[in-house]
C-alpha atoms as a PDB file:
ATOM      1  CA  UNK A   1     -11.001  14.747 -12.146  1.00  0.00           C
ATOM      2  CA  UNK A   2     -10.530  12.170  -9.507  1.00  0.00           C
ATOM      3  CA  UNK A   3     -13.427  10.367  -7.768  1.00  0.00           C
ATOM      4  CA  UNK A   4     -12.816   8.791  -4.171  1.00  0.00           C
ATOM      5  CA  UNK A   5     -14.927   6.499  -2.289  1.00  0.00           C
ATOM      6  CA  UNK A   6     -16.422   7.890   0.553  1.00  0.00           C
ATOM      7  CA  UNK A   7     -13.947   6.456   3.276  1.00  0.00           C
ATOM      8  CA  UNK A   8     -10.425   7.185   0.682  1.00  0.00           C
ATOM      9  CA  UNK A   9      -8.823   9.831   2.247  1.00  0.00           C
ATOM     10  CA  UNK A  10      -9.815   8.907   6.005  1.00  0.00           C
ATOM     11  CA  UNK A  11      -7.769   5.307   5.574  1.00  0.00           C
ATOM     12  CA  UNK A  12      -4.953   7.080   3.567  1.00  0.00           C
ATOM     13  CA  UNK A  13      -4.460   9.390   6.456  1.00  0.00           C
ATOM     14  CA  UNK A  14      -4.490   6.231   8.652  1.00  0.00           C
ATOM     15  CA  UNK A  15      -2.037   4.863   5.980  1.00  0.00           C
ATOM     16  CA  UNK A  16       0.532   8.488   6.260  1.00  0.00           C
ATOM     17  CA  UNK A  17       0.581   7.867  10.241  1.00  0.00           C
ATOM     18  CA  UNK A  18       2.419   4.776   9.411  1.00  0.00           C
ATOM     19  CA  UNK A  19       4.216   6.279   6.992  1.00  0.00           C
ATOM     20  CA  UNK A  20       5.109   8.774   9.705  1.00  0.00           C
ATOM     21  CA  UNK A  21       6.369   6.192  12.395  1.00  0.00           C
ATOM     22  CA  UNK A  22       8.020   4.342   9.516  1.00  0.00           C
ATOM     23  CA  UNK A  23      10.075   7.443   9.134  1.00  0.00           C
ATOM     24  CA  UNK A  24      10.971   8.148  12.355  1.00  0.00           C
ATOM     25  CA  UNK A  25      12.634   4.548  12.743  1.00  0.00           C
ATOM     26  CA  UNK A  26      14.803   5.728   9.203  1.00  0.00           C
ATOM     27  CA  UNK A  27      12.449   3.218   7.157  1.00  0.00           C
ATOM     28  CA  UNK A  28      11.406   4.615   3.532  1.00  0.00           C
ATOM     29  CA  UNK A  29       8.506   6.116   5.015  1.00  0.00           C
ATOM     30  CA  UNK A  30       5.711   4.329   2.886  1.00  0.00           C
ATOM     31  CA  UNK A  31       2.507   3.007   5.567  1.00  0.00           C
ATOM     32  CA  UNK A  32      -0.430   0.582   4.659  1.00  0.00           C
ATOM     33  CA  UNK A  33      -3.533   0.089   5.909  1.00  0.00           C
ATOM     34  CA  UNK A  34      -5.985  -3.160   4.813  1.00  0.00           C
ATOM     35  CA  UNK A  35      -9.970  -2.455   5.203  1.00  0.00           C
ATOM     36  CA  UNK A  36     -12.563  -5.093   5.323  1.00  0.00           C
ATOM     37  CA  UNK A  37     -15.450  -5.111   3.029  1.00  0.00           C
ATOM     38  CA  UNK A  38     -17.385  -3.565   5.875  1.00  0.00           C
ATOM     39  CA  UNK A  39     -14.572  -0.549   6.563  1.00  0.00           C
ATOM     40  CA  UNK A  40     -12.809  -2.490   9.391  1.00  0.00           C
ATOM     41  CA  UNK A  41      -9.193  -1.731   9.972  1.00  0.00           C
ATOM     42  CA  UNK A  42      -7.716  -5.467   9.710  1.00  0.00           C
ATOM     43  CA  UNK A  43      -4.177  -4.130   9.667  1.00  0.00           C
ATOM     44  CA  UNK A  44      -1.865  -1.602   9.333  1.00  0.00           C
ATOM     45  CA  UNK A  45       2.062  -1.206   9.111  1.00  0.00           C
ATOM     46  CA  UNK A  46       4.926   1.245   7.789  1.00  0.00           C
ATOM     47  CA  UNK A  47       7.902  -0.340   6.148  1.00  0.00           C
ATOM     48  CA  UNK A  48       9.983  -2.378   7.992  1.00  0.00           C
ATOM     49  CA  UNK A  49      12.897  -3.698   5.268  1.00  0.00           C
ATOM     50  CA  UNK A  50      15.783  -2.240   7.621  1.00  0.00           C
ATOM     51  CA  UNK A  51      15.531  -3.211  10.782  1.00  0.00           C
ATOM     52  CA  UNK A  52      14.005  -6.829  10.110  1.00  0.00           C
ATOM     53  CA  UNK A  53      16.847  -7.047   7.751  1.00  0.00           C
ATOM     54  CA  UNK A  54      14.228  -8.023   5.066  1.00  0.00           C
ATOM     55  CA  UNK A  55      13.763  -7.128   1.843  1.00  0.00           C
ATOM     56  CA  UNK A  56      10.072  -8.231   1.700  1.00  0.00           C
ATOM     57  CA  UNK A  57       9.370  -6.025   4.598  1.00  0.00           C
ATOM     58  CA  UNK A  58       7.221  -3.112   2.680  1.00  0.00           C
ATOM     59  CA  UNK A  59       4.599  -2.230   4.144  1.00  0.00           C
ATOM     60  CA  UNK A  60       2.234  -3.767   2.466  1.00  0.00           C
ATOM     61  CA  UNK A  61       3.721  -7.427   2.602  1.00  0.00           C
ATOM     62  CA  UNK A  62       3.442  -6.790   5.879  1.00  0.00           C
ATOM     63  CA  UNK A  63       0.070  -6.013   6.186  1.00  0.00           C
ATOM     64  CA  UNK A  64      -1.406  -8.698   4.337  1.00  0.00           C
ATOM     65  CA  UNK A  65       0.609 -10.539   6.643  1.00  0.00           C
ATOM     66  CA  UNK A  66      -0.585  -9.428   9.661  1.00  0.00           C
ATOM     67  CA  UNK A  67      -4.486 -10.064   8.204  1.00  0.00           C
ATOM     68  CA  UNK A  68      -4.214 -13.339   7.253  1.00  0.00           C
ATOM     69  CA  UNK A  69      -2.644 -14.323  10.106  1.00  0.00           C
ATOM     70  CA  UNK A  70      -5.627 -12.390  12.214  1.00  0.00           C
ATOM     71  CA  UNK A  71      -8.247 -14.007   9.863  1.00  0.00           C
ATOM     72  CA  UNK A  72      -7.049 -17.700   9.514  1.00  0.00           C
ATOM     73  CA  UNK A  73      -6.794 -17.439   5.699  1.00  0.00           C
ATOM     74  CA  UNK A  74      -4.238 -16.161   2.766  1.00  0.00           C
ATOM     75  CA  UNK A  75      -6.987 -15.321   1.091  1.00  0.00           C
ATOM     76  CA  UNK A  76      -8.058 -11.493   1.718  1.00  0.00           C
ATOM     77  CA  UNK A  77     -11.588 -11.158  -0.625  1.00  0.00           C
ATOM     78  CA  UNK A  78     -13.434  -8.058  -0.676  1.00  0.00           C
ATOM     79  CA  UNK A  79     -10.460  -6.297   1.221  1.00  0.00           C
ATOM     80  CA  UNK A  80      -8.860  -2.640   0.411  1.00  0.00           C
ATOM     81  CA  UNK A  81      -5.486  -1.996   0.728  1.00  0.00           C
ATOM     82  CA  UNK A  82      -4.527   2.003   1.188  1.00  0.00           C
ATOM     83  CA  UNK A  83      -1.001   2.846   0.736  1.00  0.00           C
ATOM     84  CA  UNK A  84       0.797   6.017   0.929  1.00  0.00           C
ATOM     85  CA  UNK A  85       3.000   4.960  -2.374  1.00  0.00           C
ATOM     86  CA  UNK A  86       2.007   2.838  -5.442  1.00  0.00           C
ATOM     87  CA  UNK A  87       3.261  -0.500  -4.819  1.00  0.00           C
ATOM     88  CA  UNK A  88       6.125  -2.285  -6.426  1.00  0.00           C
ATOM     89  CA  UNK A  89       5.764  -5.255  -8.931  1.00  0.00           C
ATOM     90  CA  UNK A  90       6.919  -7.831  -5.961  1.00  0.00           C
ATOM     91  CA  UNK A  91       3.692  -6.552  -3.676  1.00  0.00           C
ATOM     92  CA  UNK A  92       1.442  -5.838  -6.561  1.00  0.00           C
ATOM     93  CA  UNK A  93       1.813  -9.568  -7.128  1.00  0.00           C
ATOM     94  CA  UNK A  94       0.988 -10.580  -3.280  1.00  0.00           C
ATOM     95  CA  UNK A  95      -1.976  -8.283  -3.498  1.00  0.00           C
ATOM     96  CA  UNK A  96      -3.379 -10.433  -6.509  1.00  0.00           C
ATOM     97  CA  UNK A  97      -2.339 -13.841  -4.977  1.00  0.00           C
ATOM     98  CA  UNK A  98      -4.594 -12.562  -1.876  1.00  0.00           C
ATOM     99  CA  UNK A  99      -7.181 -11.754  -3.494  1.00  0.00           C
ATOM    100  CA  UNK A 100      -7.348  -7.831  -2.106  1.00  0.00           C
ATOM    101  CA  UNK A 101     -10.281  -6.253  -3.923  1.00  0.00           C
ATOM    102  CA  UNK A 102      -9.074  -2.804  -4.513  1.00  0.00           C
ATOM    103  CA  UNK A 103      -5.991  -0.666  -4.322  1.00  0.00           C
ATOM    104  CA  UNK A 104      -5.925   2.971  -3.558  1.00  0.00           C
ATOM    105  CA  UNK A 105      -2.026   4.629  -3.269  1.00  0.00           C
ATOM    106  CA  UNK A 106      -1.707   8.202  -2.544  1.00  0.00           C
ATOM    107  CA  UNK A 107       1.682   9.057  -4.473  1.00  0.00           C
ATOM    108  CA  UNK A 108       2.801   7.039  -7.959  1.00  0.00           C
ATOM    109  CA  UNK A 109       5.930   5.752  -7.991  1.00  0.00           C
ATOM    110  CA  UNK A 110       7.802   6.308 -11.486  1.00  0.00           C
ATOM    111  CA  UNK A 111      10.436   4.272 -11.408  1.00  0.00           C
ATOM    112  CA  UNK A 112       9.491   1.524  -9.180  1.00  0.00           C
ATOM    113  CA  UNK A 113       5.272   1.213 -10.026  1.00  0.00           C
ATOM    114  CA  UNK A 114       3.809  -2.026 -10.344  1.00  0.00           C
ATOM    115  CA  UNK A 115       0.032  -1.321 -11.032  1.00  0.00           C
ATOM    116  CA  UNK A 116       0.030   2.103 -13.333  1.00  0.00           C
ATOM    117  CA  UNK A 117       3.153   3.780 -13.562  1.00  0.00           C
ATOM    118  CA  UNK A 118       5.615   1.196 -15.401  1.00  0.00           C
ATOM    119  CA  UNK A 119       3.313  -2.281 -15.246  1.00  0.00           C
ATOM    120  CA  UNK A 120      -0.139  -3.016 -14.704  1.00  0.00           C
ATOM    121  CA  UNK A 121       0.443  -5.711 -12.608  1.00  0.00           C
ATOM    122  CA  UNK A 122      -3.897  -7.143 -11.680  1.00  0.00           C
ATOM    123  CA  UNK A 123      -5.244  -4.999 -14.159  1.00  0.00           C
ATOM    124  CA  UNK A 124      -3.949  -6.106 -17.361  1.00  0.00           C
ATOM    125  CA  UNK A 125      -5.968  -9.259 -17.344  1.00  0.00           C
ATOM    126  CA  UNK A 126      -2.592 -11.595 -17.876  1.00  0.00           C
ATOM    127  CA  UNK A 127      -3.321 -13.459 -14.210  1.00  0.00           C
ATOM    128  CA  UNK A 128      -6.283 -14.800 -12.841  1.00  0.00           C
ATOM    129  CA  UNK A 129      -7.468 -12.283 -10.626  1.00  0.00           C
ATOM    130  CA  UNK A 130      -8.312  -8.532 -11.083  1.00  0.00           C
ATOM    131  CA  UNK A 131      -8.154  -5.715  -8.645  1.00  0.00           C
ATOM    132  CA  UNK A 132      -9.548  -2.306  -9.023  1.00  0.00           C
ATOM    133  CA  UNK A 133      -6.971   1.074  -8.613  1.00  0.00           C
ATOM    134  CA  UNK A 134      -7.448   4.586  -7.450  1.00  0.00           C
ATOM    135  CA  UNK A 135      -4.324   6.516  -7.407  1.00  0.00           C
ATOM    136  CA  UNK A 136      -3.793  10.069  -6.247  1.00  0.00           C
ATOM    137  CA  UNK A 137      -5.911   9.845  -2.843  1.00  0.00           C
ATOM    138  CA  UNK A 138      -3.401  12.836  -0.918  1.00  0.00           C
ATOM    139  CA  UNK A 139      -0.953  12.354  -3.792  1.00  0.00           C
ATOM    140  CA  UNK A 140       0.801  15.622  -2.529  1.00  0.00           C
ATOM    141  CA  UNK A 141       1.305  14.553   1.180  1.00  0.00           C
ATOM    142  CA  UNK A 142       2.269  11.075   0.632  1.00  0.00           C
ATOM    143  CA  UNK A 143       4.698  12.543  -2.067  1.00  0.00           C
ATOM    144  CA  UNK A 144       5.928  15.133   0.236  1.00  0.00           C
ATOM    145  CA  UNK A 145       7.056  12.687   2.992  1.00  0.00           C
ATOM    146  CA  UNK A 146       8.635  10.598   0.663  1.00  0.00           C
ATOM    147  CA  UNK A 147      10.224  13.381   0.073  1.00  0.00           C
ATOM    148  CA  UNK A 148      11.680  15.328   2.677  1.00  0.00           C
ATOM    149  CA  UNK A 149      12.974  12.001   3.555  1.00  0.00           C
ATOM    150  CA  UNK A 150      15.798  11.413   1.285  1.00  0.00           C
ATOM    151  CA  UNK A 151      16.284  15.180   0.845  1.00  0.00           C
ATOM    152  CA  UNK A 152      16.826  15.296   4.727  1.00  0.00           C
ATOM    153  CA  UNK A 153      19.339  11.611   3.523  1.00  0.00           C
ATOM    154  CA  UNK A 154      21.670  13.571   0.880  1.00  0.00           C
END
């Protein structure tokens, strides 16, 4: 049985809008949101790896980004990050150099997972900082627009 914080599914459906938008500008459609301690949106993005022509552009790069930039410091304590698809090894490992207190991802990502599905990238206690993880908040409609994406792409 899966147990969500109060607030889970509220941000992840802030998370699928960017998702959404990401989509509609023929980006993998995976969005991001990042939540103070006190449930303030700091930021929130879709990826953006095509048209920036940047392979760090996911949307969670981007979002940690955008908060540090808006708080004055890399360093992102007591933050949640929502995000529509478990993130990769290359943004697990930016969530755990900014110190993000928790992840929550809607859909797991088998062949590309970073915190559960193929590493346990800030939970396997081989860095210096540990993060929590819920996985599965609206697993079926992050999932689903992941998708009908690349089935609408073949």
């Amino acid at each position: 049985m899966l147990v969500f914080h109060g607030q889970d599914e509220y941000f992840m459906n802030a998370a699928l809008a960017c998702a959404f938008q990401a989509a509609v500008s023929d980006e993998v459609p995976v969005g991001a949101v990042l939540v103070s301690a006190d449930n303030r949106l700091l930021a929130a993005a879709g990826n953006c790896c095509i048209a920036a022509h940047d392979p760090t552009g996911h949307a969670e790069i981007r979002v940690l980004r955008a908060a540090a930039a808006q708080l004055g410091n890399y360093r992102l304590p007591g933050t949640t990050l929502y995000v529509t698809l478990e993130p990769c090894p290359m943004c697990a490992t930016a969530l755990l150099f900014a110190r993000v207190k928790r992840i929550v991802f809607g859909a797991a990502d088998p062949k590309n997972g970073g915190i559960q599905s193929l590493y346990r990238i800030g939970s396997d206690g081989c860095l210096n900082h540990r993060f929590t993880v819920t996985g599965g908040v609206l697993a079926e409609e992050c999932g689903g627009i992941l998708k009908a994406f690349f089935r609408q792409r073949r």
